[in-house]
C-alpha atoms as a PDB file:
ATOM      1  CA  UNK A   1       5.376  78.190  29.285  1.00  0.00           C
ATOM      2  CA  UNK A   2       8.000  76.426  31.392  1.00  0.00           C
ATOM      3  CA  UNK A   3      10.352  73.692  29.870  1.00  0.00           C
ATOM      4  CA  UNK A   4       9.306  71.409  32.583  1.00  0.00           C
ATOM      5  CA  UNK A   5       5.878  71.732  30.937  1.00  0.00           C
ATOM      6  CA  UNK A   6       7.320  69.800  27.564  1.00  0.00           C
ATOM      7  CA  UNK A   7       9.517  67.349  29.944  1.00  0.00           C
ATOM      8  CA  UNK A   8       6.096  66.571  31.279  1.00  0.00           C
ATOM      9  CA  UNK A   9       4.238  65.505  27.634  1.00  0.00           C
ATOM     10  CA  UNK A  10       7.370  63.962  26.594  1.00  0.00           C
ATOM     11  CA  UNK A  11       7.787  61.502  29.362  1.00  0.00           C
ATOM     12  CA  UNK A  12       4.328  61.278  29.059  1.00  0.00           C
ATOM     13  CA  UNK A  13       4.132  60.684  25.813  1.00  0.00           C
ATOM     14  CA  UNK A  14       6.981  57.963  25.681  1.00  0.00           C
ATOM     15  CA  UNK A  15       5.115  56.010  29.113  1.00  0.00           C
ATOM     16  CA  UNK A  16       1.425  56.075  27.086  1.00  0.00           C
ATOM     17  CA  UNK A  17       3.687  55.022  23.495  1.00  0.00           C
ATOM     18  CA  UNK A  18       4.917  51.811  25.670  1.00  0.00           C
ATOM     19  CA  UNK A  19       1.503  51.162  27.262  1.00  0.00           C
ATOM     20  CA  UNK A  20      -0.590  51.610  23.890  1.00  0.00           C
ATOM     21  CA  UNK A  21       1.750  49.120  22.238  1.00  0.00           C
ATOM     22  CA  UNK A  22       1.338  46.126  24.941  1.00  0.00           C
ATOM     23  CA  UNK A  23      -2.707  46.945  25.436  1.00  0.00           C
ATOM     24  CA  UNK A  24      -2.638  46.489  21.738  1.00  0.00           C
ATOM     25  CA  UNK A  25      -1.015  43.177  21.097  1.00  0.00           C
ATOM     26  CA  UNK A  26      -2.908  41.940  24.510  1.00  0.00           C
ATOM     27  CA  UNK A  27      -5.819  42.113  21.809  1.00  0.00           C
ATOM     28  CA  UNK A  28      -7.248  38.767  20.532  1.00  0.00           C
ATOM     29  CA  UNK A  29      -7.015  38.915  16.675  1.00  0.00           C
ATOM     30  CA  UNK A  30      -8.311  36.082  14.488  1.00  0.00           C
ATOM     31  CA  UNK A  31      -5.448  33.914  15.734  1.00  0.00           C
ATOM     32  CA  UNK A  32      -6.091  34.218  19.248  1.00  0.00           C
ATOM     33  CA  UNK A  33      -3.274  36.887  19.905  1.00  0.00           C
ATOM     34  CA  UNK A  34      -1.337  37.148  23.133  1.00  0.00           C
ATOM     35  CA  UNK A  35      -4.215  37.498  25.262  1.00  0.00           C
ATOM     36  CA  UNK A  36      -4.687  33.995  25.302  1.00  0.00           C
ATOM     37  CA  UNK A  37      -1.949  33.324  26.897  1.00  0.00           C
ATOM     38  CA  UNK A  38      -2.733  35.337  30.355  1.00  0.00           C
ATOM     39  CA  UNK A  39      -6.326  33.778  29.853  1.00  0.00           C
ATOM     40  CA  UNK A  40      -8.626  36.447  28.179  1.00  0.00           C
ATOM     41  CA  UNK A  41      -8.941  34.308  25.268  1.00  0.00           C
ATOM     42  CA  UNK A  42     -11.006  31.784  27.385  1.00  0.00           C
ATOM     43  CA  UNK A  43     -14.592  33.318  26.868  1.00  0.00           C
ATOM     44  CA  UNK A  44     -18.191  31.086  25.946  1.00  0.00           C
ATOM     45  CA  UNK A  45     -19.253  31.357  22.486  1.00  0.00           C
ATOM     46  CA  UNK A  46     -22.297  32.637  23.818  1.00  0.00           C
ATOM     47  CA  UNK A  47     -21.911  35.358  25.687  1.00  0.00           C
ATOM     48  CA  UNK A  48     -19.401  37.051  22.877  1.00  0.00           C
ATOM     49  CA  UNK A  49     -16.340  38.535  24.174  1.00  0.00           C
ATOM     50  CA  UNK A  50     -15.292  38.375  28.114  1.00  0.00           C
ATOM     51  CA  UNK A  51     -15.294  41.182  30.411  1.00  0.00           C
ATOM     52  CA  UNK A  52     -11.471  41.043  30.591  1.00  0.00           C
ATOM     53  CA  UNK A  53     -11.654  41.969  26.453  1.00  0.00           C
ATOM     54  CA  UNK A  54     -14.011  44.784  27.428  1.00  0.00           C
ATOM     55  CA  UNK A  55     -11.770  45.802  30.002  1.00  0.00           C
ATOM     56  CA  UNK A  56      -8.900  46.116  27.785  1.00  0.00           C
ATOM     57  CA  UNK A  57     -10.676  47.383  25.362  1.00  0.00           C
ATOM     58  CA  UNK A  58     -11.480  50.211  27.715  1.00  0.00           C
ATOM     59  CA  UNK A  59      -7.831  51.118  28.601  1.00  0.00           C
ATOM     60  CA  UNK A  60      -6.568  50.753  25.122  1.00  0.00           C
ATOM     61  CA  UNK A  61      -9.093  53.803  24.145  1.00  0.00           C
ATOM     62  CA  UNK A  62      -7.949  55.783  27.720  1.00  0.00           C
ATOM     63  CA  UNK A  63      -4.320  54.918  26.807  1.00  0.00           C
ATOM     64  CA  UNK A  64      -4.681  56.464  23.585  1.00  0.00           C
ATOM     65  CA  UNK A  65      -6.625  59.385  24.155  1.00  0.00           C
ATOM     66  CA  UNK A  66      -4.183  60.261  26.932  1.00  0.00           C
ATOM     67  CA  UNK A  67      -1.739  59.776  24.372  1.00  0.00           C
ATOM     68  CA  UNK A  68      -3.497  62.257  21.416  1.00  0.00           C
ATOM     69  CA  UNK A  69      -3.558  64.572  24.401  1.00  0.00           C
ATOM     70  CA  UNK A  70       0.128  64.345  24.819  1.00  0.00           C
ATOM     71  CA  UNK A  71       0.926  65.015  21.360  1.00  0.00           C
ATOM     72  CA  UNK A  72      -1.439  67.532  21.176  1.00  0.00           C
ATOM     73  CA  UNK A  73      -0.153  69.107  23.995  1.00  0.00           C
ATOM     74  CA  UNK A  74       3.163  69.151  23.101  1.00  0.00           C
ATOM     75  CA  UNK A  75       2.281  70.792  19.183  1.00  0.00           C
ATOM     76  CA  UNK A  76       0.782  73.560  20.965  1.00  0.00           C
ATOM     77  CA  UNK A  77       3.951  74.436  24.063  1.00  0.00           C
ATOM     78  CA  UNK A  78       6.514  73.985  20.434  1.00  0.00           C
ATOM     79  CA  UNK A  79       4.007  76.420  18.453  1.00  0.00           C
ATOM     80  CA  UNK A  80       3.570  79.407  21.526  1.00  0.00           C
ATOM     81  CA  UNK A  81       7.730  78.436  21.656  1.00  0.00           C
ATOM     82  CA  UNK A  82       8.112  79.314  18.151  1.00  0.00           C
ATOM     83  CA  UNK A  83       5.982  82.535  18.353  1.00  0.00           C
ATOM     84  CA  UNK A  84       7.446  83.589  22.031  1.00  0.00           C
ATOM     85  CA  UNK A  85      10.936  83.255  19.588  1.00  0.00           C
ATOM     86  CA  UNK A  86      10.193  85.199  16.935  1.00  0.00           C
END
């Protein structure tokens, strides 16, 4: 495979690290978290958590399964390297 091909997952890899670590402290926690501050922590008792949570929710799992994808990726182009090598 090319080296372009690992360039690829890597900057991938390092863009989806970034993302995956702001989606994740967005999260409300017990304490509120930092997505009160941009308003997803406003949200009625009653109706459980806002569609803005489930939202974020939904690109923290995309985020990371683009990101297990990377890494995965990348484990297989350095393991056909290492047999192409030897």
């Amino acid at each position: 495979m090319p080296i372009w091909f690992a360039y690829t997952l890597i900057v991938l890899l390092v863009i989806t690290s970034i993302l995956l670590t702001l989606l994740i402290l967005l999260h409300r926690g017990k304490g509120g978290g930092l997505s009160s501050m941009f308003g997803g922590g406003v949200s009625s008792s009653l109706a459980g958590s806002s569609v803005a949570e489930k939202n974020l929710d939904r690109y923290t799992v995309l985020v990371s399964v683009v990101w297990f994808a990377a890494i995965v990726g990348l484990g297989l182009w350095l393991r056909l390297q290492m047999n192409s090598i030897s």
